[in-house]
N, C-alpha and C. Protein backbone atom coordinates (compact mmCIF):
# COMPACT_ATOMS: atom_id res chain seq x y z
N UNK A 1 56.64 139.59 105.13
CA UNK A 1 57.68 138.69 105.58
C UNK A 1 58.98 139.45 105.86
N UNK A 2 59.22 140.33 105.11
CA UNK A 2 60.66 141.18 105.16
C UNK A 2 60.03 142.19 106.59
N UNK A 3 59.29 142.15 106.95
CA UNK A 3 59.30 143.48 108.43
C UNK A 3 59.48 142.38 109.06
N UNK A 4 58.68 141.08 109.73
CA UNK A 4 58.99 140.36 110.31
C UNK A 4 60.38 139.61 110.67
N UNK A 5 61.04 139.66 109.74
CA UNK A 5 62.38 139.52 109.53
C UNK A 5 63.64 140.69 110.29
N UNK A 6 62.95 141.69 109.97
CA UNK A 6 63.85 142.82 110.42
C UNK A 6 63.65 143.20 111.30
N UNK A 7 62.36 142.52 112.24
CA UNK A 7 62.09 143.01 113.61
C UNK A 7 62.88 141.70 114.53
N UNK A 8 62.81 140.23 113.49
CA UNK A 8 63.95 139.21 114.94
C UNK A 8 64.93 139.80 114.42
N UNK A 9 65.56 140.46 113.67
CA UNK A 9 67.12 140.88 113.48
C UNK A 9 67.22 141.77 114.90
N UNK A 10 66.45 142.85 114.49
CA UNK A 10 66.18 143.80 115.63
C UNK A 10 65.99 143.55 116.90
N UNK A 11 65.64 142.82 116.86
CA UNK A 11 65.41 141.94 118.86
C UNK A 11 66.83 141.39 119.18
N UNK A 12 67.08 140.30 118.10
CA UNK A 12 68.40 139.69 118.02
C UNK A 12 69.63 140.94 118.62
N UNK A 13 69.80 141.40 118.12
CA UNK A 13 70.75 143.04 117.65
C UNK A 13 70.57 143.29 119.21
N UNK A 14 69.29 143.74 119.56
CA UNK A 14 69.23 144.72 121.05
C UNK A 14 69.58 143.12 122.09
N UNK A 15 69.04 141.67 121.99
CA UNK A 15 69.63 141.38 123.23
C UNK A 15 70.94 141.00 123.18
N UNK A 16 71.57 141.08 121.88
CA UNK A 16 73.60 140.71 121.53
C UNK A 16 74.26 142.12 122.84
N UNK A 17 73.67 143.40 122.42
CA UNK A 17 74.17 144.35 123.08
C UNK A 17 73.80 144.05 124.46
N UNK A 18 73.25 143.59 125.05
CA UNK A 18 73.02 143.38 126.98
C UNK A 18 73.54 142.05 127.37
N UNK A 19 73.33 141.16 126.38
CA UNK A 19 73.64 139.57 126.88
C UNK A 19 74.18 139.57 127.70
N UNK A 20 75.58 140.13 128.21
CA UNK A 20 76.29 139.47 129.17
C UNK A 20 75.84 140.33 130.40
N UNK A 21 75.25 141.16 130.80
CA UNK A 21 74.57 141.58 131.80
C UNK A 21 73.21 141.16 132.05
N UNK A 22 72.57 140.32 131.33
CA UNK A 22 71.20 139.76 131.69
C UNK A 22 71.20 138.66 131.03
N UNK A 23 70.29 137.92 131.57
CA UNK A 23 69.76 136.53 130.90
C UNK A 23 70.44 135.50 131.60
N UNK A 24 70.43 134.03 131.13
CA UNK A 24 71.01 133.05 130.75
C UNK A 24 72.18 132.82 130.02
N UNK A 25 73.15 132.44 130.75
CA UNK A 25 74.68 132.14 129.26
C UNK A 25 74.85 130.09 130.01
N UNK A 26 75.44 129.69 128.76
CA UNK A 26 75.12 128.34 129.07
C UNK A 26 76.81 128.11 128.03
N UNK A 27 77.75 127.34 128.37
CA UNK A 27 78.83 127.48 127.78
C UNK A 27 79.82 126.38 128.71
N UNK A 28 81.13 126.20 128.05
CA UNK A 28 82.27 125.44 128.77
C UNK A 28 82.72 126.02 129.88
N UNK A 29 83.58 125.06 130.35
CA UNK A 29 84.83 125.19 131.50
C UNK A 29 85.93 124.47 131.23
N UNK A 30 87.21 124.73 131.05
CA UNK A 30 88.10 123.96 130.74
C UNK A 30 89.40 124.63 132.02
N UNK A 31 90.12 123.50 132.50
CA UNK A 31 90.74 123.50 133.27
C UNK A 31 90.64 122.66 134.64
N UNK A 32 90.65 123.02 135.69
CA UNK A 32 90.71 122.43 137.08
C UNK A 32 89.24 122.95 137.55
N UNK A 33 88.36 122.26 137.64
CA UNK A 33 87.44 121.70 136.42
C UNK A 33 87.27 121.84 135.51
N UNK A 34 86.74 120.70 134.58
CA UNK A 34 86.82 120.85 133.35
C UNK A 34 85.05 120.82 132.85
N UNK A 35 83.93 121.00 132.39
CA UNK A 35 82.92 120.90 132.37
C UNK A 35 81.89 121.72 131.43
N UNK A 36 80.88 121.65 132.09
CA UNK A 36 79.46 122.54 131.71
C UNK A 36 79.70 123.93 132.56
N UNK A 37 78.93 124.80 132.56
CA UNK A 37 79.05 126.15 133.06
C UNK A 37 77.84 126.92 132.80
N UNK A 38 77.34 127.59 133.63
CA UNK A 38 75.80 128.31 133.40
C UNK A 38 76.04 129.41 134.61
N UNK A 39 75.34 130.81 134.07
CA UNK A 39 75.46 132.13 134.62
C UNK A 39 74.17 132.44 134.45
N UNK A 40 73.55 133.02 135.24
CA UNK A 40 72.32 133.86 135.42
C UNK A 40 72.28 135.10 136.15
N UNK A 41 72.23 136.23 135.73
CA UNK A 41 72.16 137.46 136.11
C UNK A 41 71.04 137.52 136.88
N UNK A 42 71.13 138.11 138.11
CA UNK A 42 69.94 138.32 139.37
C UNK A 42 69.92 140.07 139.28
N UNK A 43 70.33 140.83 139.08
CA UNK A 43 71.08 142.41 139.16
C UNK A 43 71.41 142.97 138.20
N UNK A 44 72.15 144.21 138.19
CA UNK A 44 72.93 144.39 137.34
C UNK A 44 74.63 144.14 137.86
N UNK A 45 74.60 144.12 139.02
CA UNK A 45 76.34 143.40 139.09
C UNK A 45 76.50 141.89 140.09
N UNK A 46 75.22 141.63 139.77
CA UNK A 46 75.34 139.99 140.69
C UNK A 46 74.77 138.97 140.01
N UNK A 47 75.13 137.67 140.07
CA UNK A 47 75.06 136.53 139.16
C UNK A 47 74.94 135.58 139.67
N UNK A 48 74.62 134.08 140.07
CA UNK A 48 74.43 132.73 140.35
C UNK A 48 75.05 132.63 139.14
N UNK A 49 76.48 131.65 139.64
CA UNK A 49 77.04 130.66 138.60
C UNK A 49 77.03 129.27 138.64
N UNK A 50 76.41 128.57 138.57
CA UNK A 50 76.95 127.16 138.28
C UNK A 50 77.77 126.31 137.40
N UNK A 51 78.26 124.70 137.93
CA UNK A 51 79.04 123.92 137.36
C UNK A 51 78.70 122.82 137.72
N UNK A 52 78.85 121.92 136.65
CA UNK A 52 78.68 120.88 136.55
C UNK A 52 80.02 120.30 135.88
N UNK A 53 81.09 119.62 136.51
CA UNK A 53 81.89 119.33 135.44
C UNK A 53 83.37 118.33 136.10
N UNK A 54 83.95 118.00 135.43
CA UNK A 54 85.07 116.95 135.88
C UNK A 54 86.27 117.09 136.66
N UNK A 55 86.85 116.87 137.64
CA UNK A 55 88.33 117.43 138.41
C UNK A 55 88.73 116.38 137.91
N UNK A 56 90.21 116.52 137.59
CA UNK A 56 91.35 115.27 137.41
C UNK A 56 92.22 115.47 138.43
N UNK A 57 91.77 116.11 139.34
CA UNK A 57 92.54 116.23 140.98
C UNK A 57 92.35 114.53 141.58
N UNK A 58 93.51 114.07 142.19
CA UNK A 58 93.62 112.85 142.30
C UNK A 58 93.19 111.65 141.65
N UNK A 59 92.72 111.24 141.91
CA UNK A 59 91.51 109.87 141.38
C UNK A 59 90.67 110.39 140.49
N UNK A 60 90.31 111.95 140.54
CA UNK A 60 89.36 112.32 139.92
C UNK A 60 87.92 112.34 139.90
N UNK A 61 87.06 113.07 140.13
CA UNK A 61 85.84 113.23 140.02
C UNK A 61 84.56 113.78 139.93
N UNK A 62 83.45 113.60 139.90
CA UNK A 62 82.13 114.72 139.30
C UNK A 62 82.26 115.51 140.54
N UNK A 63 82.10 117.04 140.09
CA UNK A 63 81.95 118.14 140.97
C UNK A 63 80.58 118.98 140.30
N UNK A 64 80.12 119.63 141.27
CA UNK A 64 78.59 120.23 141.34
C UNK A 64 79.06 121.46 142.31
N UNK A 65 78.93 122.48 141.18
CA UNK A 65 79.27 124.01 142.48
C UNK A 65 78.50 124.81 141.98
N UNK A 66 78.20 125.64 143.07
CA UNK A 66 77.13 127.14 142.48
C UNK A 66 77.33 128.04 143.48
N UNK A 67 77.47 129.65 143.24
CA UNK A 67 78.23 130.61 143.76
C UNK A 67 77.51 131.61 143.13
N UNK A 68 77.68 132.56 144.04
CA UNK A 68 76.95 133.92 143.87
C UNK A 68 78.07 134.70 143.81
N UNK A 69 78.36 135.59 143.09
CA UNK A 69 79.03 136.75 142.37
C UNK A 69 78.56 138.11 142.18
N UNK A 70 79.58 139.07 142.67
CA UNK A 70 79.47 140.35 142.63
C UNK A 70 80.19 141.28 141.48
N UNK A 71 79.83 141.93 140.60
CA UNK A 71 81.16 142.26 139.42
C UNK A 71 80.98 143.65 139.95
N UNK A 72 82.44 143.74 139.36
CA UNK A 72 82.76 145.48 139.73
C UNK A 72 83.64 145.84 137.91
N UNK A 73 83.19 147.07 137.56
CA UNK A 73 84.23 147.38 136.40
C UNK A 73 85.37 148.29 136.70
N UNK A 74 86.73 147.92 136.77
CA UNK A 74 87.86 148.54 137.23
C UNK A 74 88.56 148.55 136.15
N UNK A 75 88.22 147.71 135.17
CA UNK A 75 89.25 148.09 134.12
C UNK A 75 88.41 149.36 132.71
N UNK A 76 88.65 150.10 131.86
CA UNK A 76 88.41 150.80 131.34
C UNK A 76 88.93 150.18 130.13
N UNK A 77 87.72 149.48 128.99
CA UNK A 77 88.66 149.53 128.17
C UNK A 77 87.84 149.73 126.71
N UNK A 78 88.50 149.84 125.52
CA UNK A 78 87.58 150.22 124.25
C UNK A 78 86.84 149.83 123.88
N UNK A 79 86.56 148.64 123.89
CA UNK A 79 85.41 147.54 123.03
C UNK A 79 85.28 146.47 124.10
N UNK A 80 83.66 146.15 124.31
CA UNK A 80 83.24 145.21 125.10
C UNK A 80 83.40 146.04 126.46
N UNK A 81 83.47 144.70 127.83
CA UNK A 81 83.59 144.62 129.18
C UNK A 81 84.43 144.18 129.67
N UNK A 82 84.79 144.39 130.85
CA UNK A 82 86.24 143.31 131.51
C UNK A 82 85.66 143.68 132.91
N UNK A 83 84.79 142.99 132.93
CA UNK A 83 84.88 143.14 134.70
C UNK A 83 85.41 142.37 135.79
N UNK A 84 85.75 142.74 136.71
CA UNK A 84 85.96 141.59 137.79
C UNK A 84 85.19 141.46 138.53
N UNK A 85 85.27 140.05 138.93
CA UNK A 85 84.30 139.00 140.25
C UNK A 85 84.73 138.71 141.44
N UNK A 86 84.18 138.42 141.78
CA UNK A 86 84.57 137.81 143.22
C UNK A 86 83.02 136.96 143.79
N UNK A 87 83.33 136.41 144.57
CA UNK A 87 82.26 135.45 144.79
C UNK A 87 82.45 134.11 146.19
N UNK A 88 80.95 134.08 146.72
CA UNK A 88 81.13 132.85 147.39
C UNK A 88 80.20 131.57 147.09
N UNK A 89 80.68 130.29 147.24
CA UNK A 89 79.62 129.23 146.86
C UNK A 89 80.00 128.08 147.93
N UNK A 90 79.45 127.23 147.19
CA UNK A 90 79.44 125.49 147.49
C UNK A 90 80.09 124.79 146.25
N UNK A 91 80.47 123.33 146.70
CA UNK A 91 80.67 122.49 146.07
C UNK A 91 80.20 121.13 146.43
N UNK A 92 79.77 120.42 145.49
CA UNK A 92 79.57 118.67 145.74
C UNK A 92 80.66 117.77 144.72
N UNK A 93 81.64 116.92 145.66
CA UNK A 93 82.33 116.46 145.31
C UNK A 93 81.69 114.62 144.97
N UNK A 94 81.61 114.55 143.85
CA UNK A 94 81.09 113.31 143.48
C UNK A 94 81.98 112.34 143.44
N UNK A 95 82.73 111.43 144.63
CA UNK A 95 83.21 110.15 144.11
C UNK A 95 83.45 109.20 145.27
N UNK A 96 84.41 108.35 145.21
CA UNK A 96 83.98 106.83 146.21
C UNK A 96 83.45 107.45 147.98
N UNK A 97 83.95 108.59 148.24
CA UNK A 97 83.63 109.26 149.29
C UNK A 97 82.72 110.73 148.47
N UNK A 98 81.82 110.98 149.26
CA UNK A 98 80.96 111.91 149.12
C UNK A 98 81.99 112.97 149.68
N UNK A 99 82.01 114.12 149.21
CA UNK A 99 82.94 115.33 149.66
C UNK A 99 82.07 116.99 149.46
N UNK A 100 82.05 117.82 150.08
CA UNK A 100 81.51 119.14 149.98
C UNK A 100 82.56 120.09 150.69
N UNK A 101 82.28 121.24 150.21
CA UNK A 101 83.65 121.86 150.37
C UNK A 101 83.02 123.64 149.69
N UNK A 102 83.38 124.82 150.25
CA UNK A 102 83.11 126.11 150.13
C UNK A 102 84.02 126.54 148.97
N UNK A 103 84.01 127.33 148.10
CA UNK A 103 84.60 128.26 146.75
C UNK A 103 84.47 129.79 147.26
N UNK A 104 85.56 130.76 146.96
CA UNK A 104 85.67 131.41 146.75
C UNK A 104 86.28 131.84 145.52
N UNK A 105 85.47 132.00 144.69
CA UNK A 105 86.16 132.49 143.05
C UNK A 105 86.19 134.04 142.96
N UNK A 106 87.56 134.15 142.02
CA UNK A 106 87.67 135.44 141.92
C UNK A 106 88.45 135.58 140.54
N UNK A 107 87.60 136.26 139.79
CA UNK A 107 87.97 135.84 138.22
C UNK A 107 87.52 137.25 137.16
N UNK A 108 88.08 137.43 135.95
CA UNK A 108 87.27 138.55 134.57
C UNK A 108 86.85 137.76 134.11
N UNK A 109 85.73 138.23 133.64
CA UNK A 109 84.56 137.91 131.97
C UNK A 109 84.74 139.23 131.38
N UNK A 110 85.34 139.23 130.10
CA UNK A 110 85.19 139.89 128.88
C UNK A 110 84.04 139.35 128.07
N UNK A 111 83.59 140.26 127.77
CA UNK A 111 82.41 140.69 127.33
C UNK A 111 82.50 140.98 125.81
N UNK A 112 82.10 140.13 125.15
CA UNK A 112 82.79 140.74 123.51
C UNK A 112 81.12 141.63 123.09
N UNK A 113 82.04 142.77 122.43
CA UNK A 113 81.22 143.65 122.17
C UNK A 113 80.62 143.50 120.83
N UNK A 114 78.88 143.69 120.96
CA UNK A 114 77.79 143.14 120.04
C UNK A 114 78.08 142.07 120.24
N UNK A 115 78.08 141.24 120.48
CA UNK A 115 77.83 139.60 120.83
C UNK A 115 77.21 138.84 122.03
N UNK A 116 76.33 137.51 121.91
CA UNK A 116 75.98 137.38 123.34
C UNK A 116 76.95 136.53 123.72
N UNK A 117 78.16 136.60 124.00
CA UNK A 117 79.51 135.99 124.46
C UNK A 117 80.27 136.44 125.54
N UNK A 118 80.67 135.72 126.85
CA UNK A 118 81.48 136.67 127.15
C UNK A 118 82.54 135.29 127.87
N UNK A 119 83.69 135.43 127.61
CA UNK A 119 85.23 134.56 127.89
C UNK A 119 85.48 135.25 129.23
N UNK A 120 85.88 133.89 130.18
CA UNK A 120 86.35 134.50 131.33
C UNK A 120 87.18 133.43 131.88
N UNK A 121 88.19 133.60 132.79
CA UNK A 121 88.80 133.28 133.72
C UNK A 121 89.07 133.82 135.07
N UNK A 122 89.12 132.24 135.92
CA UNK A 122 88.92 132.44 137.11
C UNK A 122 89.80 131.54 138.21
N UNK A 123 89.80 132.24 139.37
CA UNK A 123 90.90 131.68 140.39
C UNK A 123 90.10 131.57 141.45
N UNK A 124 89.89 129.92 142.14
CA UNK A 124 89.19 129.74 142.79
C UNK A 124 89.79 129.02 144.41
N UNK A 125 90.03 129.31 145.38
CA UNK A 125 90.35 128.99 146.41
C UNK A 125 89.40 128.55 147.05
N UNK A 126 89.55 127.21 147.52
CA UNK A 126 88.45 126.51 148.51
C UNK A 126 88.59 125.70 149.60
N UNK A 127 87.83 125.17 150.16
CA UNK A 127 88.23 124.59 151.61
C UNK A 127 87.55 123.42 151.69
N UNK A 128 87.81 122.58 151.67
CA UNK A 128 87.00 121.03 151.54
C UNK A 128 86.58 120.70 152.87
N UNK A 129 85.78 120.43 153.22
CA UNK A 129 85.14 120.13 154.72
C UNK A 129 85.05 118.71 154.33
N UNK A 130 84.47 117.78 153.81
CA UNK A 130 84.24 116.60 153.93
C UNK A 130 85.11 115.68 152.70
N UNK A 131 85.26 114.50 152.66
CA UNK A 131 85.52 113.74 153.75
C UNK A 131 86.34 113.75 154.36
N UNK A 132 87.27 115.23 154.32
CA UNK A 132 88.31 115.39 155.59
C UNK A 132 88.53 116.75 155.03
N UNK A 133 89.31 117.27 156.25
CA UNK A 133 89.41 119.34 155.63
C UNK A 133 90.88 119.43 155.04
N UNK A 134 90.86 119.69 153.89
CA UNK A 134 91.87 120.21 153.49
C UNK A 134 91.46 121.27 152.21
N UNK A 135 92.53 122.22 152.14
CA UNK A 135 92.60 123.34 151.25
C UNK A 135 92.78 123.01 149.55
N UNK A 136 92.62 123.98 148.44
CA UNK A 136 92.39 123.55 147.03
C UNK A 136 93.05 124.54 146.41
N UNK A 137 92.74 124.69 145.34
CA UNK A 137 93.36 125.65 144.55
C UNK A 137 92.93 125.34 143.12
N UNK A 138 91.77 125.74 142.47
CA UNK A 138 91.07 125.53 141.12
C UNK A 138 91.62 126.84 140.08
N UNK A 139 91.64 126.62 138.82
CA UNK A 139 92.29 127.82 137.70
C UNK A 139 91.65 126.86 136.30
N UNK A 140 90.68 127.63 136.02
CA UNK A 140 90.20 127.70 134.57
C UNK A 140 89.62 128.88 134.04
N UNK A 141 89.34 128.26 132.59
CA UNK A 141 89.23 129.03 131.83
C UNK A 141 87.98 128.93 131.00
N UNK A 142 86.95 129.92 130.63
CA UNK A 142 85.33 129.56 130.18
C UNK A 142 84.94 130.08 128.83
N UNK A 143 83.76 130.30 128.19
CA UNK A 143 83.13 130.84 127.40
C UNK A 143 81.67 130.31 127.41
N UNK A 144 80.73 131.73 127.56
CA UNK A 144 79.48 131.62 127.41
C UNK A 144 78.35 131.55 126.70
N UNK A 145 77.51 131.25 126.24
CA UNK A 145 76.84 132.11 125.39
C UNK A 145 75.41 132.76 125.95
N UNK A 146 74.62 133.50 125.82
CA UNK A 146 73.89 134.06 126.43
C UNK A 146 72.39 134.49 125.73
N UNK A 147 71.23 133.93 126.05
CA UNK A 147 70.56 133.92 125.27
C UNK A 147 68.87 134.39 126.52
């Protein structure tokens, strides 16, 4: 029973150290949207992100976005990751008018080191095509977990 034990520690242990470069992370969004949040690593520096989650932009309502992401590491730093993103997607704007509209996010995930966690924020500029074109401006803030 005690090897069996020390081998899920041991599995545990080796996927804490990669988490935020592979797998599944499933975690919040708080801000301009506010919501659910899910990352899946395709690469080692590209990701499908999705959202599921609430705007209190006007009237307010359910939004559905998913975006593909490129990370680059520019910052250098002691413990963990800090990379930056950039990225293009979609959006589905859920309310009395159906609305869809393009994202460009551009945001860091820190990466906490040994942990499958990684905190990020992001700045998202977009362009609403339906039900009429006008421009956006989204800013939140996340945490993942990664399993």
């Amino acid at each position: 029973m005690k090897k069996l034990g020390f081998i899920l520690l041991a599995a545990v242990l080796h996927l804490s150290l990669r988490a935020q470069e592979e797998g599944v992370g499933i975690g919040i969004i708080a801000g301009e949207p506010t919501g659910l949040s899910a990352k899946m690593w395709t690469g080692e520096q590209t990701a499908l992100d999705a959202g599921l989650a609430w705007s209190f932009y006007g009237i307010g309502h359910l939004r559905i976005h998913a975006d593909m992401l490129w990370h680059r590491e520019v910052f250098d730093i002691e413990t963990g990751k800090l990379p930056v993103y950039y990225g293009i997607g979609a959006k589905l704007l859920l309310a009395s008018d159906l609305g869809f509209g393009i994202r460009i996010p551009v945001g860091m995930a820190y990466g906490v080191d040994q942990t499958p966690i990684d905190i990020f924020v992001e700045l998202v500029p977009g362009f609403n095509l339906l039900p009429k074109t006008t421009l956006d401006l989204d800013l939140a803030v996340g945490a993942r977990y990664f399993f």
